[in-house]
C-alpha atoms as a PDB file:
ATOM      1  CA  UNK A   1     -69.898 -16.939 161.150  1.00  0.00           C
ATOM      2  CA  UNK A   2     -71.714 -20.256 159.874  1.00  0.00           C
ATOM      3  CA  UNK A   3     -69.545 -22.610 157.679  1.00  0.00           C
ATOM      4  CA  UNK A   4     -70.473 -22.191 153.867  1.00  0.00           C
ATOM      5  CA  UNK A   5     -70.077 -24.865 151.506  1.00  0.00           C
ATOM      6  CA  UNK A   6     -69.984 -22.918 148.442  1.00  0.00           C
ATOM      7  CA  UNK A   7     -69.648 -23.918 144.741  1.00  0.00           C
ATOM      8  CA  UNK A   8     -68.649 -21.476 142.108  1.00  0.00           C
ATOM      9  CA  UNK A   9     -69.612 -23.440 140.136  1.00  0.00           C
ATOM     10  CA  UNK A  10     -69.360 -27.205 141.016  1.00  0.00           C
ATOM     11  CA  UNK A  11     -67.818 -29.606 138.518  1.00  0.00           C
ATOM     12  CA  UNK A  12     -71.501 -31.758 139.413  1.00  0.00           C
ATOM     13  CA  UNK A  13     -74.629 -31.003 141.282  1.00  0.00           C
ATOM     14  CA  UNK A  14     -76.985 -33.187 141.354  1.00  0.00           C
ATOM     15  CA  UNK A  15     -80.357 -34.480 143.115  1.00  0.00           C
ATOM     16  CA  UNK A  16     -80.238 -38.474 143.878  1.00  0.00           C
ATOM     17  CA  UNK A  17     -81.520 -41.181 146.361  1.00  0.00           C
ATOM     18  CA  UNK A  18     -80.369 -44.097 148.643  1.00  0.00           C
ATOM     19  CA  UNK A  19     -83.010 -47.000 149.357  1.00  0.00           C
ATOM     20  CA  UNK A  20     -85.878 -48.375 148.197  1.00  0.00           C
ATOM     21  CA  UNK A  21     -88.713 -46.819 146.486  1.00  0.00           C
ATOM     22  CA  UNK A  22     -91.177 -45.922 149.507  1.00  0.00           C
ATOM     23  CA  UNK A  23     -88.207 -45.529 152.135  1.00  0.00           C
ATOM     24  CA  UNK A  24     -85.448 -43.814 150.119  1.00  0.00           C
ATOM     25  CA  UNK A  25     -83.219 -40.675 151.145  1.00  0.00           C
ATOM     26  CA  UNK A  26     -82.947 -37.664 149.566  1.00  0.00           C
ATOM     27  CA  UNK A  27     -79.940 -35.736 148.643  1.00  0.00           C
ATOM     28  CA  UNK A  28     -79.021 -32.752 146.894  1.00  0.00           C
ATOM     29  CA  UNK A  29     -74.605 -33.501 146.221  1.00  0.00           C
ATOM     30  CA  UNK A  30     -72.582 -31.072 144.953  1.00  0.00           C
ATOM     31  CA  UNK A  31     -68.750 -31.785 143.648  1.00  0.00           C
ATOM     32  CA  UNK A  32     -66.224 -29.788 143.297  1.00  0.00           C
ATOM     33  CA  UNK A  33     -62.328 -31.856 142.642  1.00  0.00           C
ATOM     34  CA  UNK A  34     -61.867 -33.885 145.762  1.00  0.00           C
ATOM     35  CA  UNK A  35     -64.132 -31.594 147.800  1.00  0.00           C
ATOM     36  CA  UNK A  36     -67.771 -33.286 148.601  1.00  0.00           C
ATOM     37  CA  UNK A  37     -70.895 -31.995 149.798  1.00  0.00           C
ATOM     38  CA  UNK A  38     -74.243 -34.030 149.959  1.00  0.00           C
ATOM     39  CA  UNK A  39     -77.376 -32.478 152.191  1.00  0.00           C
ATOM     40  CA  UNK A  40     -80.186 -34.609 153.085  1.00  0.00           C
ATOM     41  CA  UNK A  41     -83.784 -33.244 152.264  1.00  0.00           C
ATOM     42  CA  UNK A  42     -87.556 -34.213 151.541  1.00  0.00           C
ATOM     43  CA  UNK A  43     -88.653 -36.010 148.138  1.00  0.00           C
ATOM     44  CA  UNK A  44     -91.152 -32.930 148.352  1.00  0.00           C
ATOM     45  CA  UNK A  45     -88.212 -30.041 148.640  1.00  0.00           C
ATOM     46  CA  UNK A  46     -86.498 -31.583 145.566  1.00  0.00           C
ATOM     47  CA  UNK A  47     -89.573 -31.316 144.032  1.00  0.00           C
ATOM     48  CA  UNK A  48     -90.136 -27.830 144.657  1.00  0.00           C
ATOM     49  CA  UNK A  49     -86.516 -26.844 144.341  1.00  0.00           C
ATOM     50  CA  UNK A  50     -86.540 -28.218 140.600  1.00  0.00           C
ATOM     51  CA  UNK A  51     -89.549 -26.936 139.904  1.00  0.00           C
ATOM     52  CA  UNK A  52     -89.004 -23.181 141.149  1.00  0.00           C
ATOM     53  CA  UNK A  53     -85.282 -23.569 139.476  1.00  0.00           C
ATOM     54  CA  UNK A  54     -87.368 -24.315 136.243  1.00  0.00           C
ATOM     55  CA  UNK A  55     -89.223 -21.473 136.227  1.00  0.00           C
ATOM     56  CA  UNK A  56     -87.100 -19.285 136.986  1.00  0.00           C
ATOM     57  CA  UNK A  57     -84.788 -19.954 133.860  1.00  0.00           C
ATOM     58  CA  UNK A  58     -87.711 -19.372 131.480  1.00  0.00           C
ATOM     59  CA  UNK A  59     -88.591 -15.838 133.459  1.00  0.00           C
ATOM     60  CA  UNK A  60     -85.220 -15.126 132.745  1.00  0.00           C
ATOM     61  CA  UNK A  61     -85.283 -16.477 129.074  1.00  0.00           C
ATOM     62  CA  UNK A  62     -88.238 -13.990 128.604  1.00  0.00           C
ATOM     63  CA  UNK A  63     -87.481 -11.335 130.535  1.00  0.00           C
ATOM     64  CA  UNK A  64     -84.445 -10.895 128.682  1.00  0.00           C
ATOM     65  CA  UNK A  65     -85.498 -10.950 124.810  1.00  0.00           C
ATOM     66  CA  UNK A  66     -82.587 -13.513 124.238  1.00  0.00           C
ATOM     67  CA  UNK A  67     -79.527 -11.858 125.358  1.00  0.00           C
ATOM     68  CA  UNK A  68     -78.957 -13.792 128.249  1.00  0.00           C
ATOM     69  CA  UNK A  69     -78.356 -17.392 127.146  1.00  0.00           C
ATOM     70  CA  UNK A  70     -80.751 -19.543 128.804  1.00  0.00           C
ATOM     71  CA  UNK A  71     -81.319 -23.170 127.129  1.00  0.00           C
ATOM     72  CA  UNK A  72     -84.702 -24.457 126.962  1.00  0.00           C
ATOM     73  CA  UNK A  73     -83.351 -27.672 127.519  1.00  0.00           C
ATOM     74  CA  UNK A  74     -80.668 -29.106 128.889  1.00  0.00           C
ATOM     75  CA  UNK A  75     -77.656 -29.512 127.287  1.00  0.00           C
ATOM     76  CA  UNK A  76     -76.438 -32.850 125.890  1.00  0.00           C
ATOM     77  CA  UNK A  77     -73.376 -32.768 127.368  1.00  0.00           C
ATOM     78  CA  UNK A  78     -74.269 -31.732 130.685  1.00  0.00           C
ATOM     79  CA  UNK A  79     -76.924 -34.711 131.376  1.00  0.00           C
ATOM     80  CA  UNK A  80     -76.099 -37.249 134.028  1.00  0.00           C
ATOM     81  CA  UNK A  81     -77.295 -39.874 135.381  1.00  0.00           C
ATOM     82  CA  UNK A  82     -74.638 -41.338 137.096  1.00  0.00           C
ATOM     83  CA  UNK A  83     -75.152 -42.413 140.604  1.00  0.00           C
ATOM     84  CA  UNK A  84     -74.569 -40.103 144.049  1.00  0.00           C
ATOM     85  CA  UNK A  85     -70.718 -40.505 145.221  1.00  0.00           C
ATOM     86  CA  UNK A  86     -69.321 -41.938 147.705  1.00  0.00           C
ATOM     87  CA  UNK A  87     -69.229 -42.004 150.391  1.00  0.00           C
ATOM     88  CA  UNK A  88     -72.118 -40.104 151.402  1.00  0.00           C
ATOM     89  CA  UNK A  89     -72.089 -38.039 154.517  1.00  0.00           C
ATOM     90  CA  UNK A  90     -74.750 -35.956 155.516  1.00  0.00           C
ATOM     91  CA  UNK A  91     -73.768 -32.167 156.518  1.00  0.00           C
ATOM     92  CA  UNK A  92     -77.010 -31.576 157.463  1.00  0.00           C
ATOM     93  CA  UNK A  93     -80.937 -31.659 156.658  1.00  0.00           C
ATOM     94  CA  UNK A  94     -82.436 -29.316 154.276  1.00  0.00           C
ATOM     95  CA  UNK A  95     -84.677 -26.756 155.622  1.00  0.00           C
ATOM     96  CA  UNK A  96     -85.195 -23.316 154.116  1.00  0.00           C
ATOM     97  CA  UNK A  97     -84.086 -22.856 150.611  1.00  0.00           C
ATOM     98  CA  UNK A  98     -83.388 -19.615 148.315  1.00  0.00           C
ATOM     99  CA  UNK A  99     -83.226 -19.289 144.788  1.00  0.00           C
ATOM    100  CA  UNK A 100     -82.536 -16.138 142.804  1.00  0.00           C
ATOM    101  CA  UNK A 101     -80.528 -15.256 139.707  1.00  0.00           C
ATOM    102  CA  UNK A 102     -77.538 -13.349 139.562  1.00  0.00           C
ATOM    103  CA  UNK A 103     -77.812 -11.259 136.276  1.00  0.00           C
ATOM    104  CA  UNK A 104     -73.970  -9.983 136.763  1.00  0.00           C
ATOM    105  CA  UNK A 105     -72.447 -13.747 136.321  1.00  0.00           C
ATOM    106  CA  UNK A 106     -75.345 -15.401 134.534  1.00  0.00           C
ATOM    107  CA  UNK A 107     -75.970 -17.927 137.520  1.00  0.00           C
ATOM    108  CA  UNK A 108     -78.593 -19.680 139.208  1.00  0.00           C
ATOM    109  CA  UNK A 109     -77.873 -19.325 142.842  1.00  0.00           C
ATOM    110  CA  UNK A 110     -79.055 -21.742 145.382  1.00  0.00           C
ATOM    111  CA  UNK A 111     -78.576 -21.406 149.121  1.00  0.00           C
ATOM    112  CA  UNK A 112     -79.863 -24.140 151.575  1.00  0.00           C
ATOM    113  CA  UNK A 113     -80.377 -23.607 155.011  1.00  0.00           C
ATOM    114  CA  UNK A 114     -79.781 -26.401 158.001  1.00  0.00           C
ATOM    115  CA  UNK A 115     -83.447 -27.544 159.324  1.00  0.00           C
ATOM    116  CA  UNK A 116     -83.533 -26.145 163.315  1.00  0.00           C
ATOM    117  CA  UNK A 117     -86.410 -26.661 165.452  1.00  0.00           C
ATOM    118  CA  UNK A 118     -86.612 -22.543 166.455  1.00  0.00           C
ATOM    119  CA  UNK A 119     -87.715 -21.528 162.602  1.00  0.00           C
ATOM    120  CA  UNK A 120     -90.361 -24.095 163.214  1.00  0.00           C
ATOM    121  CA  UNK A 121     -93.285 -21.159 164.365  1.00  0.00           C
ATOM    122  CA  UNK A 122     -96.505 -22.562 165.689  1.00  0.00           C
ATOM    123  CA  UNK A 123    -100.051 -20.329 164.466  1.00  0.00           C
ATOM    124  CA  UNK A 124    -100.162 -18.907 167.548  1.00  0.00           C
ATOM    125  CA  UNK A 125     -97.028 -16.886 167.064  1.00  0.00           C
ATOM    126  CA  UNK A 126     -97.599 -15.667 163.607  1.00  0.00           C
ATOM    127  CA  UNK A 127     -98.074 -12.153 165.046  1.00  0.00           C
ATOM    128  CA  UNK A 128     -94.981 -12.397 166.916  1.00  0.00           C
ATOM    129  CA  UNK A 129     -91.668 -10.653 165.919  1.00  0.00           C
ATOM    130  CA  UNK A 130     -89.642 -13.745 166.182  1.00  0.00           C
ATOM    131  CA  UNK A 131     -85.508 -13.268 165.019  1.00  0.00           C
ATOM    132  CA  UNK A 132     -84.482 -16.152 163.206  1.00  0.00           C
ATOM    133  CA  UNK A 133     -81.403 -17.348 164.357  1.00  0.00           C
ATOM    134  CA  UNK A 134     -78.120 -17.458 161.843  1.00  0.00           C
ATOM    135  CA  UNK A 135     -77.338 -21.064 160.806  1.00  0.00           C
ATOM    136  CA  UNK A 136     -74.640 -22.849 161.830  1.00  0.00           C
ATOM    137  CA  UNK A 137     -73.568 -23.965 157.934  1.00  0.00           C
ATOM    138  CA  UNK A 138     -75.076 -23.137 154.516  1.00  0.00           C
ATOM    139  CA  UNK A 139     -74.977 -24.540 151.391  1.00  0.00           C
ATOM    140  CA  UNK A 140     -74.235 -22.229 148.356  1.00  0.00           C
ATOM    141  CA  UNK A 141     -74.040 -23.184 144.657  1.00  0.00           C
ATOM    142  CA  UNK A 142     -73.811 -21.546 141.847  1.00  0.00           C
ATOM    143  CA  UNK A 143     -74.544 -22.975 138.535  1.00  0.00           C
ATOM    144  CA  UNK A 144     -74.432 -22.050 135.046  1.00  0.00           C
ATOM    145  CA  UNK A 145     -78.597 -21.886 132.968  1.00  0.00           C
ATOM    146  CA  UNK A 146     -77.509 -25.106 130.958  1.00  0.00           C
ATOM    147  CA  UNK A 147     -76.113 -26.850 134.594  1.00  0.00           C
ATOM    148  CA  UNK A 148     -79.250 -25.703 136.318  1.00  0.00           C
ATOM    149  CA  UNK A 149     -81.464 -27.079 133.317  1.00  0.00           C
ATOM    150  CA  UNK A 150     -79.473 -30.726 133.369  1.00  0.00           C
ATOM    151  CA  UNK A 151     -80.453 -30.585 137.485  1.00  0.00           C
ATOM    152  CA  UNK A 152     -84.378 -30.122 136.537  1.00  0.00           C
ATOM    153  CA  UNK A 153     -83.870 -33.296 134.165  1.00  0.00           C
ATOM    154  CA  UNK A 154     -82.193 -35.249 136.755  1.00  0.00           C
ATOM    155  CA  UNK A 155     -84.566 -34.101 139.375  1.00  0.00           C
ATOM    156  CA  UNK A 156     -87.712 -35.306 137.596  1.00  0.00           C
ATOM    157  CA  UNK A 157     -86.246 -38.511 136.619  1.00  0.00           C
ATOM    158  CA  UNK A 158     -85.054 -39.001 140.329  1.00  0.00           C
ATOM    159  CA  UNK A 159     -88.814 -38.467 141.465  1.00  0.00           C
ATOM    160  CA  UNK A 160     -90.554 -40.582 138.803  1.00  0.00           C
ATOM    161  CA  UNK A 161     -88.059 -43.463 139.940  1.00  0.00           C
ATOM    162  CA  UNK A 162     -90.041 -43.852 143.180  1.00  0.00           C
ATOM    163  CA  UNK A 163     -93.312 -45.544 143.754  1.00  0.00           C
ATOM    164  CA  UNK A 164     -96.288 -45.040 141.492  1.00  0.00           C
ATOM    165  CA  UNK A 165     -99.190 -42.513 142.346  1.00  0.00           C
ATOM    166  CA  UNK A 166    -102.608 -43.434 143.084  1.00  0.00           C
ATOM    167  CA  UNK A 167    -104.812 -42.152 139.776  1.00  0.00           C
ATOM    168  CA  UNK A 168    -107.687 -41.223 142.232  1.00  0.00           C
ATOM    169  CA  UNK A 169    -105.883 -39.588 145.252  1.00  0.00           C
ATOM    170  CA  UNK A 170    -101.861 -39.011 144.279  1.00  0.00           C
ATOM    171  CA  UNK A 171    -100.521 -40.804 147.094  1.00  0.00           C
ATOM    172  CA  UNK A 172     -97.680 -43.067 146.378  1.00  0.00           C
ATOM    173  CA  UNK A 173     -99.364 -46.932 146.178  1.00  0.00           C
ATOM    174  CA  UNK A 174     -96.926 -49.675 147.834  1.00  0.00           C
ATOM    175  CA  UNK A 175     -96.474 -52.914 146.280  1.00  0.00           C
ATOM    176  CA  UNK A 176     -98.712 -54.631 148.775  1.00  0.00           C
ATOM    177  CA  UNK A 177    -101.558 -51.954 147.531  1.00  0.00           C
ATOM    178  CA  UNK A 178    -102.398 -48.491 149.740  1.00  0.00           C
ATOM    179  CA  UNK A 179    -105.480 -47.323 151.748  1.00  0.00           C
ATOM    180  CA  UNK A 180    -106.885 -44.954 148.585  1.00  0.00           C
ATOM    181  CA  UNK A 181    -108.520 -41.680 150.981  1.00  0.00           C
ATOM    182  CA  UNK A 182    -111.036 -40.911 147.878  1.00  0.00           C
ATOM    183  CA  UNK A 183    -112.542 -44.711 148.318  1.00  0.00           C
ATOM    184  CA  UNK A 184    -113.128 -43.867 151.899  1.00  0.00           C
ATOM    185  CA  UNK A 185    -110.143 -45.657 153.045  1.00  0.00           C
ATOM    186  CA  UNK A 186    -110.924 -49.356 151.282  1.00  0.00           C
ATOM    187  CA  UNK A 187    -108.338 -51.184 149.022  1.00  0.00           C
ATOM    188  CA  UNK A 188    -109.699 -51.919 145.664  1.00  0.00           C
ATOM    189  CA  UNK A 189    -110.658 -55.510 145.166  1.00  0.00           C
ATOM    190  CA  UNK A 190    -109.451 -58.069 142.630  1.00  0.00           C
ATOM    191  CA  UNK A 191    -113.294 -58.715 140.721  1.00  0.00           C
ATOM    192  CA  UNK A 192    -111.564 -62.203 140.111  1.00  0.00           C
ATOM    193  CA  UNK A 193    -110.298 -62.705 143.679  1.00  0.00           C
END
């Protein structure tokens, strides 16, 4: 049986960073009295996590004519912007994530899987039956449609913190300037330099 750190729903969940802009460390940290979970993941998982989370609330806003009660923003109250807690200890690193909705309790429901090496499959073994193997932990929350919309704001602000993108190729650009793959690999040049 894997070990589940579940959250029914947690007093915070949240999406945050440690480091620098270009070398930071994601985290998705959920809190729940003294009890303290934070999982490490990709800048491009939180991204997809709040985005997916996102849309799923306004499926659910239309699908059910207003009688579920799903903001279309997030709720004063629930915004934060503190920073992560500490201290922070890694469980483990995000690899697959779910997301569905739980129509009984009203809940967004989020499960993330521990990143292993063996659900890595190479093309080659596409056509194979492979077994995935069960994890070893998982982490479960459960949040309320207002919670889950306060997480989207958080998330977005977390991932406009970083670096800038490049306006020609999206890449992130460094302070020192980037390598820009639409101008064939040259920096731009200062006309004045």
């Amino acid at each position: 049986m894997p070990l589940v750190h579940a959250f029914d729903p947690p007093e915070r969940f949240v999406a945050g960073t440690v480091g620098e802009p270009g070398h930071r460390t994601f985290f998705l940290q959920a809190r729940d009295g003294a009890r303290l979970t934070s999982v490490a993941l990709e800048k491009q998982q939180v991204e997809a996590l709040a985005e997916r989370v996102d849309e799923l609330l306004d499926e659910v806003m239309q699908a059910s004519g207003g009688s579920t009660v799903v903001p279309a923003v997030a709720p004063f109250d629930l915004v934060d912007n503190d920073p992560l807690e500490q201290p922070i200890e890694e469980e483990f690193r995000a690899g697959t994530m779910t997301l569905s909705w739980d129509s009984s309790t009203e809940r967004i429901v989020i499960e993330v899987f521990p990143f292993t090496e063996a659900a890595v499959v190479s093309p080659d073994q596409l056509d194979e039956d492979l077994e995935e193997p069960e994890p070893d932990e998982i982490f479960l929350v459960r949040l309320t449609a207002g919670a889950a919309r306060a997480f989207v704001g958080r998330a977005r602000t977390v991932l406009g913190a970083g670096r800038p993108d490049c306006p020609f190729c999206g890449n992130p650009v460094d302070p020192e300037g980037h390598l820009c793959v639409r101008a064939n690999g040259f920096k731009r040049r200062d006309p004045q330099a």
